[in-house]
PDB file of N, CA and C in Angstrom:
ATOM      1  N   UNK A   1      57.051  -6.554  39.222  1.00  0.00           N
ATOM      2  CA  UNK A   1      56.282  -5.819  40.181  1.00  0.00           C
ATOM      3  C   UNK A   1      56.827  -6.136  41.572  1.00  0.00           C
ATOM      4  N   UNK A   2      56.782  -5.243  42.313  1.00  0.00           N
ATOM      5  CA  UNK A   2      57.618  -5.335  43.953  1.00  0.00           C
ATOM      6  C   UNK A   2      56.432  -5.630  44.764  1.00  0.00           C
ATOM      7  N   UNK A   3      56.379  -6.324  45.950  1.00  0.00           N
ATOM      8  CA  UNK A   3      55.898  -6.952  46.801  1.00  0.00           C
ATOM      9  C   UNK A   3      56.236  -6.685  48.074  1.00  0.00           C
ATOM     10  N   UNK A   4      55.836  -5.551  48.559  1.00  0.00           N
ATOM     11  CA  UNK A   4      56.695  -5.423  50.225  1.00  0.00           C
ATOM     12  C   UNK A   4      55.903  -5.991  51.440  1.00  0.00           C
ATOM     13  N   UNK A   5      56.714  -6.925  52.414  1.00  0.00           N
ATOM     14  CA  UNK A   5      55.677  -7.977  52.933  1.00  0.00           C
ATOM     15  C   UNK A   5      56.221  -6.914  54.667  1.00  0.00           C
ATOM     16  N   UNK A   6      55.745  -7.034  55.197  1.00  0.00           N
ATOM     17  CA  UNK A   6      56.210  -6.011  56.314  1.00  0.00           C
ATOM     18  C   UNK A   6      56.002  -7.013  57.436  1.00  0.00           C
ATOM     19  N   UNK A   7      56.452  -7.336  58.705  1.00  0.00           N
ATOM     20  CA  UNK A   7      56.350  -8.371  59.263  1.00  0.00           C
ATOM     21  C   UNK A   7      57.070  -8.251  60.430  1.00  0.00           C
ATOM     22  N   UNK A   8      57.175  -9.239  61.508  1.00  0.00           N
ATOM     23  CA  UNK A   8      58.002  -9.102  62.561  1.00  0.00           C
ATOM     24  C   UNK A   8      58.371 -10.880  62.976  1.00  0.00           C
ATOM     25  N   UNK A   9      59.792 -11.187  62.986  1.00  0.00           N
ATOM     26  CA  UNK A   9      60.403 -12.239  63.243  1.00  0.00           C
ATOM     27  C   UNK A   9      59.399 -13.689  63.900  1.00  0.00           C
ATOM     28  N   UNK A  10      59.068 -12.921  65.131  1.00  0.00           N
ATOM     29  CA  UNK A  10      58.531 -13.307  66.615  1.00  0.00           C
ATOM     30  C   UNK A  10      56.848 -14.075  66.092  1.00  0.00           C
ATOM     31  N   UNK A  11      56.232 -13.266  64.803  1.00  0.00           N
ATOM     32  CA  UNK A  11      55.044 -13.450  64.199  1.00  0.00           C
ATOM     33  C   UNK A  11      54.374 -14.786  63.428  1.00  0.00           C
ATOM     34  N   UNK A  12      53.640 -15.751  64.234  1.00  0.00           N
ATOM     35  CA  UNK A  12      53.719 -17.465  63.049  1.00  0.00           C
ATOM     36  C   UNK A  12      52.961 -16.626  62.336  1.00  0.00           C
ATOM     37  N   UNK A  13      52.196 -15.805  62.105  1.00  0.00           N
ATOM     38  CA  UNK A  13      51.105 -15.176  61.220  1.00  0.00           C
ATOM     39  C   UNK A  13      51.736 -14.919  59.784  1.00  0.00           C
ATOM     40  N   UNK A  14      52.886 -14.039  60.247  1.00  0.00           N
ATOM     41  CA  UNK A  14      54.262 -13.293  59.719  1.00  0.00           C
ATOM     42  C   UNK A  14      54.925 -14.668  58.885  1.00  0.00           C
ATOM     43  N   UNK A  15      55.463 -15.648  59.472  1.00  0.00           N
ATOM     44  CA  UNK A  15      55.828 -16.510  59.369  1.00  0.00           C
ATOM     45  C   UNK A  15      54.828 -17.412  58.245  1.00  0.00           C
ATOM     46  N   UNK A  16      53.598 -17.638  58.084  1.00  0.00           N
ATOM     47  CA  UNK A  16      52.727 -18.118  56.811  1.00  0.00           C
ATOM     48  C   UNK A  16      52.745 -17.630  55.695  1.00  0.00           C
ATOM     49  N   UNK A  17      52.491 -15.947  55.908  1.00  0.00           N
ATOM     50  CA  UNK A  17      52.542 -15.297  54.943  1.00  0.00           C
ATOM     51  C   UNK A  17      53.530 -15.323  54.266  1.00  0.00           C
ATOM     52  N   UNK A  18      54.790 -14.840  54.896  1.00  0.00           N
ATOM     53  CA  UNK A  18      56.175 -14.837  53.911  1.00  0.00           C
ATOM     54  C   UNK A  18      56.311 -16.359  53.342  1.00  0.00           C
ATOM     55  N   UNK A  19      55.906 -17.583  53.864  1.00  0.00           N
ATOM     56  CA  UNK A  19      55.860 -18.888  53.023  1.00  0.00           C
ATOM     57  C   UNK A  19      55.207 -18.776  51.583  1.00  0.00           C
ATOM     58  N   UNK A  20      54.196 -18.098  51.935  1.00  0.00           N
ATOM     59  CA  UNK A  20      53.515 -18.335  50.861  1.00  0.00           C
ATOM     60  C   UNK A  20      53.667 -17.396  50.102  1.00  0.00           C
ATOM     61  N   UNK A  21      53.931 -16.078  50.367  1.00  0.00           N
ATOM     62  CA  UNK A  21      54.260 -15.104  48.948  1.00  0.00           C
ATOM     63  C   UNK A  21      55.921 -15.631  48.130  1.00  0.00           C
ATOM     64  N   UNK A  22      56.328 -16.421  49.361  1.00  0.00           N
ATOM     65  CA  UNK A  22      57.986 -16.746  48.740  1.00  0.00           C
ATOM     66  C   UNK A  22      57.186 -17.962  47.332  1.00  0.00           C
ATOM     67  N   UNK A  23      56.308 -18.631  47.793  1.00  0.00           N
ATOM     68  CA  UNK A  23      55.593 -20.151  46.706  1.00  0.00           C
ATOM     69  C   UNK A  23      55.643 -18.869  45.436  1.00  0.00           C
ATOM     70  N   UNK A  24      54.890 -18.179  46.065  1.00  0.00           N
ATOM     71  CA  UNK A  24      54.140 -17.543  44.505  1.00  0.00           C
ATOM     72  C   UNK A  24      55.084 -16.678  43.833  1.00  0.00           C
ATOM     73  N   UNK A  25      55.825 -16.003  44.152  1.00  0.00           N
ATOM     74  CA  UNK A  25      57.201 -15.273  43.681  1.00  0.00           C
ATOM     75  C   UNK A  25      57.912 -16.296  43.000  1.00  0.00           C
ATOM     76  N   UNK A  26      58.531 -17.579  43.460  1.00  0.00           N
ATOM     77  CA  UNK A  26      59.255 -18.953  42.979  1.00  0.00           C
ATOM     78  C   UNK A  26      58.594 -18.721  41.471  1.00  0.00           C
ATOM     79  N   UNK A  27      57.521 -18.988  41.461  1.00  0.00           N
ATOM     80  CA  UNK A  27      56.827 -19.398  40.231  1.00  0.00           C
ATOM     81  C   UNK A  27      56.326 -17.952  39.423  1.00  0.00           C
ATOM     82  N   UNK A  28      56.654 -16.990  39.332  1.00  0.00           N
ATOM     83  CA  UNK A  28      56.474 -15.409  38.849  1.00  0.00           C
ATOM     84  C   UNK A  28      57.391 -14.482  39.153  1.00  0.00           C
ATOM     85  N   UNK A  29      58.392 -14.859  37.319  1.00  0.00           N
ATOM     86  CA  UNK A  29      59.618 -14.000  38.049  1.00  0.00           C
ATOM     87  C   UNK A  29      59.375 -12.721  37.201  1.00  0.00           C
ATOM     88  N   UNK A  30      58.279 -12.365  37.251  1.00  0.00           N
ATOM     89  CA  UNK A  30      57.465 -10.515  37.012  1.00  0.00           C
ATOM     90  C   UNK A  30      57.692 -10.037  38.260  1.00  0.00           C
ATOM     91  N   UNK A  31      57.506 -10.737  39.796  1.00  0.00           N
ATOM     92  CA  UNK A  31      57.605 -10.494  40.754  1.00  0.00           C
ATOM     93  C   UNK A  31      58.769 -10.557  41.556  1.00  0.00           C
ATOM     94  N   UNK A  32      58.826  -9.677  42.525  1.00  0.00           N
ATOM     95  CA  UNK A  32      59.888  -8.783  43.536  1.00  0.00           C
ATOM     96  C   UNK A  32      59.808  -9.398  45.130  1.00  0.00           C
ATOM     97  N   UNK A  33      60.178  -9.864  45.649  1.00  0.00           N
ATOM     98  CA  UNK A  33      59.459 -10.306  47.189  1.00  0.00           C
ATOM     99  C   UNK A  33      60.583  -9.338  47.666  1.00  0.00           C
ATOM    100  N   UNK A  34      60.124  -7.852  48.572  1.00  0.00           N
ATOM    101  CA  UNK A  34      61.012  -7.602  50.021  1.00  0.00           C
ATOM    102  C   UNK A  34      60.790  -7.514  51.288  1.00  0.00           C
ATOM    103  N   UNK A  35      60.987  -8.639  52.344  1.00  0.00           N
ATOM    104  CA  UNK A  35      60.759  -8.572  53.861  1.00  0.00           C
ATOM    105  C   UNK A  35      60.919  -7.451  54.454  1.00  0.00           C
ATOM    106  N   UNK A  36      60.454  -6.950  55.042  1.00  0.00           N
ATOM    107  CA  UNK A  36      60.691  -5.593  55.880  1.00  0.00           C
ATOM    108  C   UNK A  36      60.611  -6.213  57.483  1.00  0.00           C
ATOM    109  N   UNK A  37      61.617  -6.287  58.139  1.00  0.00           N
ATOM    110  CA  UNK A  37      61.175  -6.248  59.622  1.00  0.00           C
ATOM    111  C   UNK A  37      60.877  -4.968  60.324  1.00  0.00           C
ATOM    112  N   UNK A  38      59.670  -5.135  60.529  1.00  0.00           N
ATOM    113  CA  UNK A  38      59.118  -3.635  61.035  1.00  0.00           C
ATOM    114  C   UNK A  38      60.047  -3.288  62.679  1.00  0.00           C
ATOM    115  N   UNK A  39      60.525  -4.482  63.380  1.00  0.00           N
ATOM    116  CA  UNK A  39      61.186  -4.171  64.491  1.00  0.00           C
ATOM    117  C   UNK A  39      62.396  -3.278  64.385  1.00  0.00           C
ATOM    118  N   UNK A  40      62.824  -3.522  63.177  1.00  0.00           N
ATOM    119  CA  UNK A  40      64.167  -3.047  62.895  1.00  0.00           C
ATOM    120  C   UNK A  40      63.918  -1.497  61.771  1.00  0.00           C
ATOM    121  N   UNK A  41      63.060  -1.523  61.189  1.00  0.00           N
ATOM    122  CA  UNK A  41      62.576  -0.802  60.947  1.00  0.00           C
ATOM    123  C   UNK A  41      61.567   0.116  60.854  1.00  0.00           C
ATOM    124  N   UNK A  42      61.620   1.290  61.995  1.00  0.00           N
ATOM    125  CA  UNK A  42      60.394   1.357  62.567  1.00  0.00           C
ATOM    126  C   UNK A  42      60.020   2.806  61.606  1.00  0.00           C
ATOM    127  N   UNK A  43      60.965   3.335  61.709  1.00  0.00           N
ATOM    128  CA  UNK A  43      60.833   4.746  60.709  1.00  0.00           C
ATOM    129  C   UNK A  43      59.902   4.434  59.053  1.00  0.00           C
ATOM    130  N   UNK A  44      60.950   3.121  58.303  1.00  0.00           N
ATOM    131  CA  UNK A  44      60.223   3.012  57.525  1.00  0.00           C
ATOM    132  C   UNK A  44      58.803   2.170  57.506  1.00  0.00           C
ATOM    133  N   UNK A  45      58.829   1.543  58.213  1.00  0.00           N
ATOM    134  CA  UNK A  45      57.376   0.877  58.597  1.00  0.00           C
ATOM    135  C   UNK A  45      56.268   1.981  59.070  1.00  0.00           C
ATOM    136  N   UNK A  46      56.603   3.037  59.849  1.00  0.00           N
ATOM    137  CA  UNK A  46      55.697   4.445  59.837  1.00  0.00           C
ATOM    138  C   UNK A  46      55.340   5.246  58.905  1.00  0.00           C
ATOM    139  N   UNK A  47      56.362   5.551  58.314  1.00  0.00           N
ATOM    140  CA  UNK A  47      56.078   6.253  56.705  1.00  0.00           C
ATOM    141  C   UNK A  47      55.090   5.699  55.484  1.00  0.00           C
ATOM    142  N   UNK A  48      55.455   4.318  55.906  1.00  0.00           N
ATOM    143  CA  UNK A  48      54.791   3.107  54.945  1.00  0.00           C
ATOM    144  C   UNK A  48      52.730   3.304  55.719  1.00  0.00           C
ATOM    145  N   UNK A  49      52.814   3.660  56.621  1.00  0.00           N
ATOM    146  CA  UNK A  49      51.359   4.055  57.284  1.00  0.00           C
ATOM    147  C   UNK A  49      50.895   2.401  57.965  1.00  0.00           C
ATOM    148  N   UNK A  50      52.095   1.275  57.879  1.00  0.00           N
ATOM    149  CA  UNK A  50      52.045   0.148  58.451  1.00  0.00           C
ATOM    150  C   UNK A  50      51.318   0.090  60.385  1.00  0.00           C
ATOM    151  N   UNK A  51      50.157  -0.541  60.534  1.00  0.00           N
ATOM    152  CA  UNK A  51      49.432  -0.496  61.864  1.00  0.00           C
ATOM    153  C   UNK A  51      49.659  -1.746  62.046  1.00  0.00           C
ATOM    154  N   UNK A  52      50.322  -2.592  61.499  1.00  0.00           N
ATOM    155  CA  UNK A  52      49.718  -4.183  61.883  1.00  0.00           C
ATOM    156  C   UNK A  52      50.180  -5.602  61.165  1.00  0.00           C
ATOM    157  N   UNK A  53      51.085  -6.486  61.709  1.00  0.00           N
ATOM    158  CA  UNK A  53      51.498  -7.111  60.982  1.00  0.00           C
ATOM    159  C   UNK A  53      50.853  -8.220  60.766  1.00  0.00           C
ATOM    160  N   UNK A  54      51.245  -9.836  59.906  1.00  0.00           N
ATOM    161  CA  UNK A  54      51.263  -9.104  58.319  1.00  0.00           C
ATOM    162  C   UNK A  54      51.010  -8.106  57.439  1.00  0.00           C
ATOM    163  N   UNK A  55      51.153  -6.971  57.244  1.00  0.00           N
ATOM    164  CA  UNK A  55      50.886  -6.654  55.831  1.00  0.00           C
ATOM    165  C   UNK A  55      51.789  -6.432  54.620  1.00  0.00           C
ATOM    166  N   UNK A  56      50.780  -6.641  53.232  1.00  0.00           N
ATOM    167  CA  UNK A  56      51.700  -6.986  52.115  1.00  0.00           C
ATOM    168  C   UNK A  56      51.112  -5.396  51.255  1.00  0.00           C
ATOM    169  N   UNK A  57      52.239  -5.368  50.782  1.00  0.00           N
ATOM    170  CA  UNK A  57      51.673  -3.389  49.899  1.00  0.00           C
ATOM    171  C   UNK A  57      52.605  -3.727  48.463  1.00  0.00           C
ATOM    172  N   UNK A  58      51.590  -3.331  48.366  1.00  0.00           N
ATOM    173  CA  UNK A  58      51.669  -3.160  46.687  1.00  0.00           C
ATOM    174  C   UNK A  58      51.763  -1.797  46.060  1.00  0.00           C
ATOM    175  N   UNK A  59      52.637  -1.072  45.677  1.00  0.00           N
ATOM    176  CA  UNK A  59      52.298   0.452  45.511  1.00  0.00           C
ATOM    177  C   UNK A  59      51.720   1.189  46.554  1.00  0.00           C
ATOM    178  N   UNK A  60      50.495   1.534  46.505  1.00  0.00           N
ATOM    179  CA  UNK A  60      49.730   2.313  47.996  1.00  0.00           C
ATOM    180  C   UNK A  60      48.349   1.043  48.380  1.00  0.00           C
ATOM    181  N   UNK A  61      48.605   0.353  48.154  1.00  0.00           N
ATOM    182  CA  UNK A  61      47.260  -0.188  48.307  1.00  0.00           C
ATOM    183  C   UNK A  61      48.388  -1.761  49.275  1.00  0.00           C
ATOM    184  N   UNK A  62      47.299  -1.631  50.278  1.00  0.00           N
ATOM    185  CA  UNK A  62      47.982  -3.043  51.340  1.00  0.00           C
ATOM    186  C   UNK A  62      46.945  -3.958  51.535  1.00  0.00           C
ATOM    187  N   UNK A  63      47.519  -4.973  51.980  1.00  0.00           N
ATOM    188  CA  UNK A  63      46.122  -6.147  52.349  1.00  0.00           C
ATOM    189  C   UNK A  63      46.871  -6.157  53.887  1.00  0.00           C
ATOM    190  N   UNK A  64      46.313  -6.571  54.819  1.00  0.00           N
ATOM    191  CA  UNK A  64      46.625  -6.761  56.322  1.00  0.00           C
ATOM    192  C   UNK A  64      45.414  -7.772  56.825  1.00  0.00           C
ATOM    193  N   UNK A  65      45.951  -8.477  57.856  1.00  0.00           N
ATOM    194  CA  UNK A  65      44.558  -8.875  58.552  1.00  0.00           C
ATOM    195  C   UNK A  65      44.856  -9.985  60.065  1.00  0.00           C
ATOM    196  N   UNK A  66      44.183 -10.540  60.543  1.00  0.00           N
ATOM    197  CA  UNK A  66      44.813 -11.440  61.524  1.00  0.00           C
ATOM    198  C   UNK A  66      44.884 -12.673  60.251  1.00  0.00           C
ATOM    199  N   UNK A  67      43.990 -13.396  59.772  1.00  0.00           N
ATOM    200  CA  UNK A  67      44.103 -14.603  58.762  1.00  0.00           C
ATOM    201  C   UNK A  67      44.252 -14.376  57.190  1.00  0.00           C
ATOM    202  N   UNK A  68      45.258 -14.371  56.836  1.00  0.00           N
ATOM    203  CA  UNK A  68      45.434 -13.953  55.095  1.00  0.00           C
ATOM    204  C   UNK A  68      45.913 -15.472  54.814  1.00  0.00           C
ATOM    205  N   UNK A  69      44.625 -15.817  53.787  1.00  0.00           N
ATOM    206  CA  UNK A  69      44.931 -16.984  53.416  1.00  0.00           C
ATOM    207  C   UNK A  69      45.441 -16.936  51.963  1.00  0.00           C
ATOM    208  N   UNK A  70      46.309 -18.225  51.352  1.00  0.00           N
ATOM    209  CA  UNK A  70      46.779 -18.340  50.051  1.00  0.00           C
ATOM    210  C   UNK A  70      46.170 -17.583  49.148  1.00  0.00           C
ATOM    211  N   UNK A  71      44.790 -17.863  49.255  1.00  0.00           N
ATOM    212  CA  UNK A  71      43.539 -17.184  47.986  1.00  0.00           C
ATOM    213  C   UNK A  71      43.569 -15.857  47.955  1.00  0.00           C
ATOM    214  N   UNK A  72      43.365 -15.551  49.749  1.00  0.00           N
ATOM    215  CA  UNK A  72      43.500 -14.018  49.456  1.00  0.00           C
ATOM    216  C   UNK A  72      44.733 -13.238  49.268  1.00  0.00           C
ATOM    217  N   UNK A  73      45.733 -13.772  49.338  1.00  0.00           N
ATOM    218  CA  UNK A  73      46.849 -13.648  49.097  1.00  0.00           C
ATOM    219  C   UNK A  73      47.463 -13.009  47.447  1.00  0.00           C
ATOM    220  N   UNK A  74      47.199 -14.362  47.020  1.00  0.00           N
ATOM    221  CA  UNK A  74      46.942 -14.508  45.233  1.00  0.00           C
ATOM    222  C   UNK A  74      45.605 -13.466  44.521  1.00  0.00           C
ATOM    223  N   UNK A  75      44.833 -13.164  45.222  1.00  0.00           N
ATOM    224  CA  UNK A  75      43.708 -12.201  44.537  1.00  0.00           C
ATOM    225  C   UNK A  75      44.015 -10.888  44.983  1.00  0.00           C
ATOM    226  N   UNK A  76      45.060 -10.468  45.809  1.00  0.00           N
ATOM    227  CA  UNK A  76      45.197  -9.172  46.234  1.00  0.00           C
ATOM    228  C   UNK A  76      46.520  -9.072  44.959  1.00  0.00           C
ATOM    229  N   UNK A  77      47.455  -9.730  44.712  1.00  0.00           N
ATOM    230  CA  UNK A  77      48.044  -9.727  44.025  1.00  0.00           C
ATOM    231  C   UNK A  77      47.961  -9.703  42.484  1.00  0.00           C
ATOM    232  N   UNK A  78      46.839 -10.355  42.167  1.00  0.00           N
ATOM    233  CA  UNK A  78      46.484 -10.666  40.768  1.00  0.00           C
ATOM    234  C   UNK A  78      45.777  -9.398  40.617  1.00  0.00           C
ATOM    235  N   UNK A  79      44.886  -8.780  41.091  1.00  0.00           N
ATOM    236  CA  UNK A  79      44.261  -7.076  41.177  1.00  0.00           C
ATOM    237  C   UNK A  79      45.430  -5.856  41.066  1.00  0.00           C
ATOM    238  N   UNK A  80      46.546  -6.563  41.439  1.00  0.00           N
ATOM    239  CA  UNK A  80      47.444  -5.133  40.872  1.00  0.00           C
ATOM    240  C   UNK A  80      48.813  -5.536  40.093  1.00  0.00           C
ATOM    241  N   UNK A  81      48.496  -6.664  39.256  1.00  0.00           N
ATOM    242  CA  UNK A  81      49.237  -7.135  38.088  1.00  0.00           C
ATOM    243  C   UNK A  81      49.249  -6.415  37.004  1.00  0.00           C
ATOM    244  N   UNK A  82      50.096  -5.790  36.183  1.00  0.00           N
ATOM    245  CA  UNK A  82      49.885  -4.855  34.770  1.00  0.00           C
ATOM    246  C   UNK A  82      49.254  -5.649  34.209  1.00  0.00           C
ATOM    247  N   UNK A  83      48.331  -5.359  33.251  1.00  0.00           N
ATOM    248  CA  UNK A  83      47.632  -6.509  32.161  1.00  0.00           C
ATOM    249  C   UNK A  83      48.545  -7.145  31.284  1.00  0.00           C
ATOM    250  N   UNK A  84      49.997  -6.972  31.307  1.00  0.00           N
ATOM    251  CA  UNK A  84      50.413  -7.665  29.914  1.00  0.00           C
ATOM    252  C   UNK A  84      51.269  -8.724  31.236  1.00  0.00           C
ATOM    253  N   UNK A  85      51.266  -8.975  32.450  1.00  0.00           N
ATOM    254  CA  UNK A  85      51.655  -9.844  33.025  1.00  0.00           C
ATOM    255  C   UNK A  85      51.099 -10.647  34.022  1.00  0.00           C
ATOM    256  N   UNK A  86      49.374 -10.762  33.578  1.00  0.00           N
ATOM    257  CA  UNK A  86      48.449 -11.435  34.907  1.00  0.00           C
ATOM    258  C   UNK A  86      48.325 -12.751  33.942  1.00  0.00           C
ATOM    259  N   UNK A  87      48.363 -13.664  34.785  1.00  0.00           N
ATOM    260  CA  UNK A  87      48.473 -15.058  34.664  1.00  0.00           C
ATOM    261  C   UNK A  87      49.810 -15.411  34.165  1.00  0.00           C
TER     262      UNK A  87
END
């Protein structure tokens, strides 16, 4: 499953998040991690309907926020796991 984390360099916010989806990817190789720098990519970061960084998208469905912690991190993820690959 692909993981698109959308983000900007300059961001410690940016900077937590990609730590921690890199932990959980390490350990789930079902999973895809791709950084998007929205600076550099602004076209596709628009198309993507991206307002705000961090956010992580999963198919059409994104999590964003000012504080995305580990938990919520891991439960936005585990909600759009196929069933023959959650846990």
């Amino acid at each position: 499953m692909k993981i698109e984390l959308y983000r900007t360099i300059l961001c410690p916010r940016c900077l937590f998040v990609s730590r921690t989806l890199k932990k959980i990817v390490a350990h789930a190789p079902h999973l895809e991690l791709e950084t998007i720098e929205v600076a550099t990519n602004l076209i596709r970061s628009y198309q993507a309907g991206i307002k705000s960084v961090p956010t992580i998208k999963i198919g059409r469905a994104t999590l964003t926020g000012l504080i995305l912690t580990p938990r919520m991190i891991r439960h936005f993820i585990e909600q759009h796991l196929p069933e023959d690959t959650s846990r």
